[in-house]
N, C-alpha and C. Protein backbone atom coordinates (compact mmCIF):
# COMPACT_ATOMS: atom_id res chain seq x y z
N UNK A 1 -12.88 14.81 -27.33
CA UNK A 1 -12.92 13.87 -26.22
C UNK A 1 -11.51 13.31 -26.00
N UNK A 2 -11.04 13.13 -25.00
CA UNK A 2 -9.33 13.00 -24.32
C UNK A 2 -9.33 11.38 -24.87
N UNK A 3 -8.27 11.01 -25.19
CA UNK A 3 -8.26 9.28 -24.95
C UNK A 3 -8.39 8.46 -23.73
N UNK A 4 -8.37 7.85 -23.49
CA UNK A 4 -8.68 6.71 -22.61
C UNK A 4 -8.26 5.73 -22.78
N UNK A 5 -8.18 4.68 -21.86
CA UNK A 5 -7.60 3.27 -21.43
C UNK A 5 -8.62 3.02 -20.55
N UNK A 6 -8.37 1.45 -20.61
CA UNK A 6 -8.91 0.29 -19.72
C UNK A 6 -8.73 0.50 -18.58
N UNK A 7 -9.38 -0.08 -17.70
CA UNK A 7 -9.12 -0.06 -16.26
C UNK A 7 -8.04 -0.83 -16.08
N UNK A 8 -6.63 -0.82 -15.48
CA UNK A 8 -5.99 -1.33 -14.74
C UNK A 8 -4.58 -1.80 -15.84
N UNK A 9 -5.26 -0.85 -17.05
CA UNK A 9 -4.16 -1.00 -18.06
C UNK A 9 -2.60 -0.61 -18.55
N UNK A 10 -1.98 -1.42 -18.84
CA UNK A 10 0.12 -0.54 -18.50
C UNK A 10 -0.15 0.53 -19.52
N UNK A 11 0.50 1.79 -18.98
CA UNK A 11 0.22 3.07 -19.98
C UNK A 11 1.76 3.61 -19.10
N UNK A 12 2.29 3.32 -20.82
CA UNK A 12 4.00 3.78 -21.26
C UNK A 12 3.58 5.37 -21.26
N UNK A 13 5.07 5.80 -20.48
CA UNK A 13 4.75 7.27 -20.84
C UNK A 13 6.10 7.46 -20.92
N UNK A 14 6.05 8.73 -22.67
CA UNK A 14 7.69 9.43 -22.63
C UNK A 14 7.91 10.29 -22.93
N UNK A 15 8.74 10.77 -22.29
CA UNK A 15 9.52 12.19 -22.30
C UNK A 15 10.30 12.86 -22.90
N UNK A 16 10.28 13.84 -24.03
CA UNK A 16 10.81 13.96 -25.12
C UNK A 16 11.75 15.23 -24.38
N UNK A 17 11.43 15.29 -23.81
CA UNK A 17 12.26 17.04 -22.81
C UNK A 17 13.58 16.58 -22.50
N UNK A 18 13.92 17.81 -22.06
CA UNK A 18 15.37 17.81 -21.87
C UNK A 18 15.84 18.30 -20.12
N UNK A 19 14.29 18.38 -19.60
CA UNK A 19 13.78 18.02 -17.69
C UNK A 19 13.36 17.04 -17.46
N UNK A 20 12.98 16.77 -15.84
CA UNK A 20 11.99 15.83 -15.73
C UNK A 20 11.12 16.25 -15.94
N UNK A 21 10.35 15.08 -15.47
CA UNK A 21 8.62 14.94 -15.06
C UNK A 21 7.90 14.02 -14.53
N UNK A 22 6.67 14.53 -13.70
CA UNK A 22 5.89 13.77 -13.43
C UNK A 22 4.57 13.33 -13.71
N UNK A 23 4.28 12.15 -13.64
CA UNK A 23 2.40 12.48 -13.23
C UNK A 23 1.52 12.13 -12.27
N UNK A 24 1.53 12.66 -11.67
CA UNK A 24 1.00 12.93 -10.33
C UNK A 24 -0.56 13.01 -10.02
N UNK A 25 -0.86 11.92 -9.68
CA UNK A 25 -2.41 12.16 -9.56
C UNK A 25 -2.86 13.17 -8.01
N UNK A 26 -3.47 14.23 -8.92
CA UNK A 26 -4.28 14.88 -7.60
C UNK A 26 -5.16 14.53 -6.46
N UNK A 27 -5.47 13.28 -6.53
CA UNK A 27 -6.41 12.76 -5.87
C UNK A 27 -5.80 11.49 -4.94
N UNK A 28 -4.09 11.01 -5.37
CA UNK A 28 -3.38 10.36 -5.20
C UNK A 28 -3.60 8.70 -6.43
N UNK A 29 -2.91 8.24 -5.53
CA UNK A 29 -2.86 6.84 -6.45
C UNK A 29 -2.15 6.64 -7.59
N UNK A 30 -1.40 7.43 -8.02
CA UNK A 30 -0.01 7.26 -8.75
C UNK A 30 0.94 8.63 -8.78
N UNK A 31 1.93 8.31 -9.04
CA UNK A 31 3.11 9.52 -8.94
C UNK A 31 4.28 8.49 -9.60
N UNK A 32 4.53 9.11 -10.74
CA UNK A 32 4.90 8.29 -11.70
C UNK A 32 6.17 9.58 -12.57
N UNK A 33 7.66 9.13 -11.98
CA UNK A 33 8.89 10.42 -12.50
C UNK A 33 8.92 9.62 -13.69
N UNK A 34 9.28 10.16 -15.29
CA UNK A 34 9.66 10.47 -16.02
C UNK A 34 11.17 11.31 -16.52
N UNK A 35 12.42 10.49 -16.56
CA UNK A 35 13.84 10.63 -16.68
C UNK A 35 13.56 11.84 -18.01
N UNK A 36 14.41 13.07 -18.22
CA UNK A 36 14.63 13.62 -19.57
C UNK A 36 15.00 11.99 -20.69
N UNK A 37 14.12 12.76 -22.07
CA UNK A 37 14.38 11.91 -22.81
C UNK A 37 14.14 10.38 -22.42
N UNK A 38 13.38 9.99 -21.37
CA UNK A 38 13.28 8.45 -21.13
C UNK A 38 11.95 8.18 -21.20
N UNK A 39 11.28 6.72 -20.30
CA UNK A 39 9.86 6.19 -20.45
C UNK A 39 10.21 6.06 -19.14
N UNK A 40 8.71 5.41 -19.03
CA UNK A 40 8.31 5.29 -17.22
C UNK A 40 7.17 4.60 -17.85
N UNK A 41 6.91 3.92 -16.63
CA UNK A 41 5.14 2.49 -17.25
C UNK A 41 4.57 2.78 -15.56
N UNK A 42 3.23 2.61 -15.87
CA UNK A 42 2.74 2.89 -14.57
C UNK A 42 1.60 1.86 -15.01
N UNK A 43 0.12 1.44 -13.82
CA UNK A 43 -0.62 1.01 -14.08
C UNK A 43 -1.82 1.73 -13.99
N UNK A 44 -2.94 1.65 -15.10
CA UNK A 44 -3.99 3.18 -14.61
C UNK A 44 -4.89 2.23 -13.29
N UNK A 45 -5.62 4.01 -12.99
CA UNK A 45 -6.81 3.23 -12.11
C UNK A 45 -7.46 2.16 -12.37
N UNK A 46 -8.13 1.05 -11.55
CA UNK A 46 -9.39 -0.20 -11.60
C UNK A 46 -10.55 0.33 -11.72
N UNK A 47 -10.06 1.34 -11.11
CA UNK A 47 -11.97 2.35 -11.23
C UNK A 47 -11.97 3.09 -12.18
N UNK A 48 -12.89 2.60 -13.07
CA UNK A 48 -13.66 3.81 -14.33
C UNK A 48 -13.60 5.43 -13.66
N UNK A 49 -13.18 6.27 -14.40
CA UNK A 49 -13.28 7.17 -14.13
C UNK A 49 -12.03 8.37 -14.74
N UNK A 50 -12.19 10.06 -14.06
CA UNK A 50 -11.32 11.13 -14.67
C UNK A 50 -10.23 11.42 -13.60
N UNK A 51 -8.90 11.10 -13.86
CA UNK A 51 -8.14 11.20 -12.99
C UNK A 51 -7.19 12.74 -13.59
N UNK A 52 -7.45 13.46 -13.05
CA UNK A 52 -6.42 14.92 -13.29
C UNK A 52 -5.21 14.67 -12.42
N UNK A 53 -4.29 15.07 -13.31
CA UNK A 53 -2.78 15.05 -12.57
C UNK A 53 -2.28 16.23 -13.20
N UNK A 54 -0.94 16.37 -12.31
CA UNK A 54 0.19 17.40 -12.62
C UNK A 54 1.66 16.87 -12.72
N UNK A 55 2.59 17.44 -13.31
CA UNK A 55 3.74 17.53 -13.17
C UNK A 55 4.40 17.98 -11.69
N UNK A 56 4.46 17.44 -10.56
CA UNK A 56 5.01 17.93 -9.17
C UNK A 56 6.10 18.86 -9.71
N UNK A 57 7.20 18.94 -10.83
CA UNK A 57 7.86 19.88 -10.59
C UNK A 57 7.36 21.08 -11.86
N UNK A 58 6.34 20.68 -12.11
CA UNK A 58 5.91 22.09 -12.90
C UNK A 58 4.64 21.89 -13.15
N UNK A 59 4.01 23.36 -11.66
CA UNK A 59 2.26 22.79 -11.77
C UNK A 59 1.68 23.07 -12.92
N UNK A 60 2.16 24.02 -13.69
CA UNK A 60 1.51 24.31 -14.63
C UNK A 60 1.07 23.31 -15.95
N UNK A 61 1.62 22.32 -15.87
CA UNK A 61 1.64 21.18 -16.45
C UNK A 61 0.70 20.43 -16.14
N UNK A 62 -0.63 20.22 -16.63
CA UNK A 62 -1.81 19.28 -16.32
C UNK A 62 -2.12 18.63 -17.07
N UNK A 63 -3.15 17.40 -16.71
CA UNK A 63 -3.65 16.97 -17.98
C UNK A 63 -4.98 15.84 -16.96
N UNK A 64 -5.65 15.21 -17.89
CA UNK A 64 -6.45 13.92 -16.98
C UNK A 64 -6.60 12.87 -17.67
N UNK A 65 -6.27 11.57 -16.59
CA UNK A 65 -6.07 10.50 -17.73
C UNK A 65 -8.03 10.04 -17.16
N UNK A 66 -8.46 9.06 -18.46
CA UNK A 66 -9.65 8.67 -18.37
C UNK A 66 -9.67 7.34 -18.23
N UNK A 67 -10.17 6.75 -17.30
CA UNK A 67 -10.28 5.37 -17.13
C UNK A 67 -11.79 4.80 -17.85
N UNK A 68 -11.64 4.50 -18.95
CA UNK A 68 -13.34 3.74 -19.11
C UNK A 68 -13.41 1.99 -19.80
């Protein structure tokens, strides 16, 4: 089972690469760049629920954050 966060909770994210990145919700409602080697803070969804995102510069890069 994936981890999860609270609704509407700050979720640090970092980048150990030596590119960017993003996370990009497919459905919209965040798009959140990630510097090489840096952090980025975003806020998750209010709504419970499975948000799938991508990396905009590398689709192959997925994942879904869980709001519960």
């Amino acid at each position: 089972m994936p981890a999860s966060v609270a609704p509407g909770a700050t979720i640090t994210i970092k980048n150990s690469d030596s590119q960017a990145h993003t996370v990009t919700s497919k459905e919209g409602g965040f798009d959140v760049k990630v510097d090489p080697q840096g952090t980025a803070t975003m806020k998750a969804p209010t709504k419970p629920g499975s948000y799938k995102f991508v990396c905009s510069f590398h689709a192959n890069m997925t994942g879904t954050l869980v709001v519960k």
